[in-house]
C-alpha atoms as a PDB file:
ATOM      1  CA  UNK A   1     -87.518  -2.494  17.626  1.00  0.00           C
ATOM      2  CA  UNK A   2     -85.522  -1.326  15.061  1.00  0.00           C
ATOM      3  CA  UNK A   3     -81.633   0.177  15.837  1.00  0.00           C
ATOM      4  CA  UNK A   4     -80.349   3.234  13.883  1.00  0.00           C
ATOM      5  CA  UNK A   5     -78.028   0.325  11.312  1.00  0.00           C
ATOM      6  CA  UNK A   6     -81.444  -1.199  11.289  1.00  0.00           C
ATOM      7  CA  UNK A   7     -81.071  -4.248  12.629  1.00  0.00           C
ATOM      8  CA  UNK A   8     -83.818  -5.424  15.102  1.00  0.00           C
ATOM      9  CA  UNK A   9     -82.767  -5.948  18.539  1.00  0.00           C
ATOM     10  CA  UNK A  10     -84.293  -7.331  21.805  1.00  0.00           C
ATOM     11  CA  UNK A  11     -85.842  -4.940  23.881  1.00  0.00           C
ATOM     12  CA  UNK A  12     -83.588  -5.235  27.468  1.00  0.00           C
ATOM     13  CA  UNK A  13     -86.524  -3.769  29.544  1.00  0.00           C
ATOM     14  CA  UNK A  14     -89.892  -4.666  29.073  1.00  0.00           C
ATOM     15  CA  UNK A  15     -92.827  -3.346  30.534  1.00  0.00           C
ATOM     16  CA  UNK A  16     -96.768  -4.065  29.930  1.00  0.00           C
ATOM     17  CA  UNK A  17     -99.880  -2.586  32.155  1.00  0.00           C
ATOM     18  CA  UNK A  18     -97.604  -2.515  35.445  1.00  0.00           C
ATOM     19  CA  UNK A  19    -100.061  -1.234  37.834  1.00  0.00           C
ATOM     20  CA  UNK A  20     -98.515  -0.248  41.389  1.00  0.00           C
ATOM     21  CA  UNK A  21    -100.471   1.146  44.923  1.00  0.00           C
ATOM     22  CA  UNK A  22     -99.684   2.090  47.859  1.00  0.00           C
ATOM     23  CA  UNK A  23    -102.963   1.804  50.380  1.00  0.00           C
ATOM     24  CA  UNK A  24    -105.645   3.166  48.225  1.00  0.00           C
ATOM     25  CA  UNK A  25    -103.703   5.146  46.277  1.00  0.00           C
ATOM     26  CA  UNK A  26    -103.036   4.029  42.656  1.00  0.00           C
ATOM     27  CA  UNK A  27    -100.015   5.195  41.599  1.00  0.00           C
ATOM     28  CA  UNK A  28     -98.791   3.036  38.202  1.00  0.00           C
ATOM     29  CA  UNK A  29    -101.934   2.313  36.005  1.00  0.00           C
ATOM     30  CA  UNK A  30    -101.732   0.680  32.781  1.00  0.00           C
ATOM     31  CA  UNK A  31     -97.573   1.676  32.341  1.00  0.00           C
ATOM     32  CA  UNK A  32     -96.477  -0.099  28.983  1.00  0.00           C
ATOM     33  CA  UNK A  33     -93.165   0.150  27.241  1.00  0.00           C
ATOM     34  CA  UNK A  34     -90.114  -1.282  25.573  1.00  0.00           C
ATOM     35  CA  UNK A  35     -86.310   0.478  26.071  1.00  0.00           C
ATOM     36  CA  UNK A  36     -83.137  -1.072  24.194  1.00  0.00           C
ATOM     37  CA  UNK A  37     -79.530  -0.242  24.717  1.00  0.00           C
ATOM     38  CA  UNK A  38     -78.704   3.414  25.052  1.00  0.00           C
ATOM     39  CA  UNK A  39     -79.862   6.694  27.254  1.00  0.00           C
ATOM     40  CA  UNK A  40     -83.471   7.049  28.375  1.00  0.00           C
ATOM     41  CA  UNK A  41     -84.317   9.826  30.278  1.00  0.00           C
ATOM     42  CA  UNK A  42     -87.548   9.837  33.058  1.00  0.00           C
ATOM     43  CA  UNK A  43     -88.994  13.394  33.687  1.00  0.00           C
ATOM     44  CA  UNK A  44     -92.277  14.552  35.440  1.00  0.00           C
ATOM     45  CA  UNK A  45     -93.684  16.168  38.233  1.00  0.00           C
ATOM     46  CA  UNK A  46     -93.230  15.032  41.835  1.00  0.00           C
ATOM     47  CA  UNK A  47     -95.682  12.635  42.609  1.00  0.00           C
ATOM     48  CA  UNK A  48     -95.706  11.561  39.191  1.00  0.00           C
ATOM     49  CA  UNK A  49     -94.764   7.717  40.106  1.00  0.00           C
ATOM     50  CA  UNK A  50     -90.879   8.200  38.979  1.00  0.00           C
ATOM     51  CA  UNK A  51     -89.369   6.840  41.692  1.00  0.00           C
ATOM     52  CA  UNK A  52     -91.602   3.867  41.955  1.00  0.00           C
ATOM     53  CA  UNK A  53     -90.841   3.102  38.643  1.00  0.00           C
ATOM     54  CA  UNK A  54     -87.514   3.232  39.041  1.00  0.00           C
ATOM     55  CA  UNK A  55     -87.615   0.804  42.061  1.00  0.00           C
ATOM     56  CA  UNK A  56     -89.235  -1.551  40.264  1.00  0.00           C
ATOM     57  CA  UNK A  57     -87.094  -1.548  37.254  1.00  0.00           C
ATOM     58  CA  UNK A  58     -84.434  -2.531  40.087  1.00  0.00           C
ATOM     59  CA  UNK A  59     -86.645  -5.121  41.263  1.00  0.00           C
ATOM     60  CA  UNK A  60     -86.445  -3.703  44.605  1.00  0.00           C
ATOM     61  CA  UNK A  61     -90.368  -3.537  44.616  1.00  0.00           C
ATOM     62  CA  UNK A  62     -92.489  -5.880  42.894  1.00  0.00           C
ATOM     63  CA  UNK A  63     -95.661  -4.936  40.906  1.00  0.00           C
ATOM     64  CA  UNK A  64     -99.200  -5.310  42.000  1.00  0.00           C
ATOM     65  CA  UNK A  65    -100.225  -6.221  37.887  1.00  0.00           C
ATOM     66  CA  UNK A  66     -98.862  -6.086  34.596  1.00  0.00           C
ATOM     67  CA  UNK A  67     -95.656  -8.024  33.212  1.00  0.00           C
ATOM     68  CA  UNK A  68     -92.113  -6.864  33.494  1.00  0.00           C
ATOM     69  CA  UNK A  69     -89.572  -8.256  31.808  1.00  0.00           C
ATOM     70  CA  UNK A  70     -85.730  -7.491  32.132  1.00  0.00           C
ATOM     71  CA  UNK A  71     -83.514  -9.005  29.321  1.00  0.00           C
ATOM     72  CA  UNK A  72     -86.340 -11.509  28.566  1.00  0.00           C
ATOM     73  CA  UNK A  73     -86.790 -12.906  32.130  1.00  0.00           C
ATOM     74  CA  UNK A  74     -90.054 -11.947  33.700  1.00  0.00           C
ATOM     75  CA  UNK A  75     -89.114 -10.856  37.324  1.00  0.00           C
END
């Protein structure tokens, strides 16, 4: 990643295919991406699997698959 000076810096969040479910119901498939410092912004429907995302970028809920990463430590 590449800041606006240009330097390169460490992504601090780190996701790659985080899949979540709840019963049958699938709701993460395949989720990949990197954030740095600064804003980021989550919009979409309801239902759309924000909230679940956002638990487990707090670690409150743990993935069923995939590889998250916060500030290079896989959690």
């Amino acid at each position: 990643m590449t800041s606006t000076d240009g330097t390169r810096s460490a992504p601090t969040v780190q996701l790659t295919d985080i899949t979540r479910s709840y019963r049958s119901h699938r709701v993460l498939r395949g989720v990949s991406f990197d954030l740095t410092h600064g804003v980021t912004g989550l919009l979409g429907p309801n239902g759309a699997g924000k909230t679940t995302l956002l638990r487990l970028l707090a670690t409150v809920l743990a993935p069923d698959g995939g590889d998250l990463r916060l500030l290079g430590r896989n959690v």
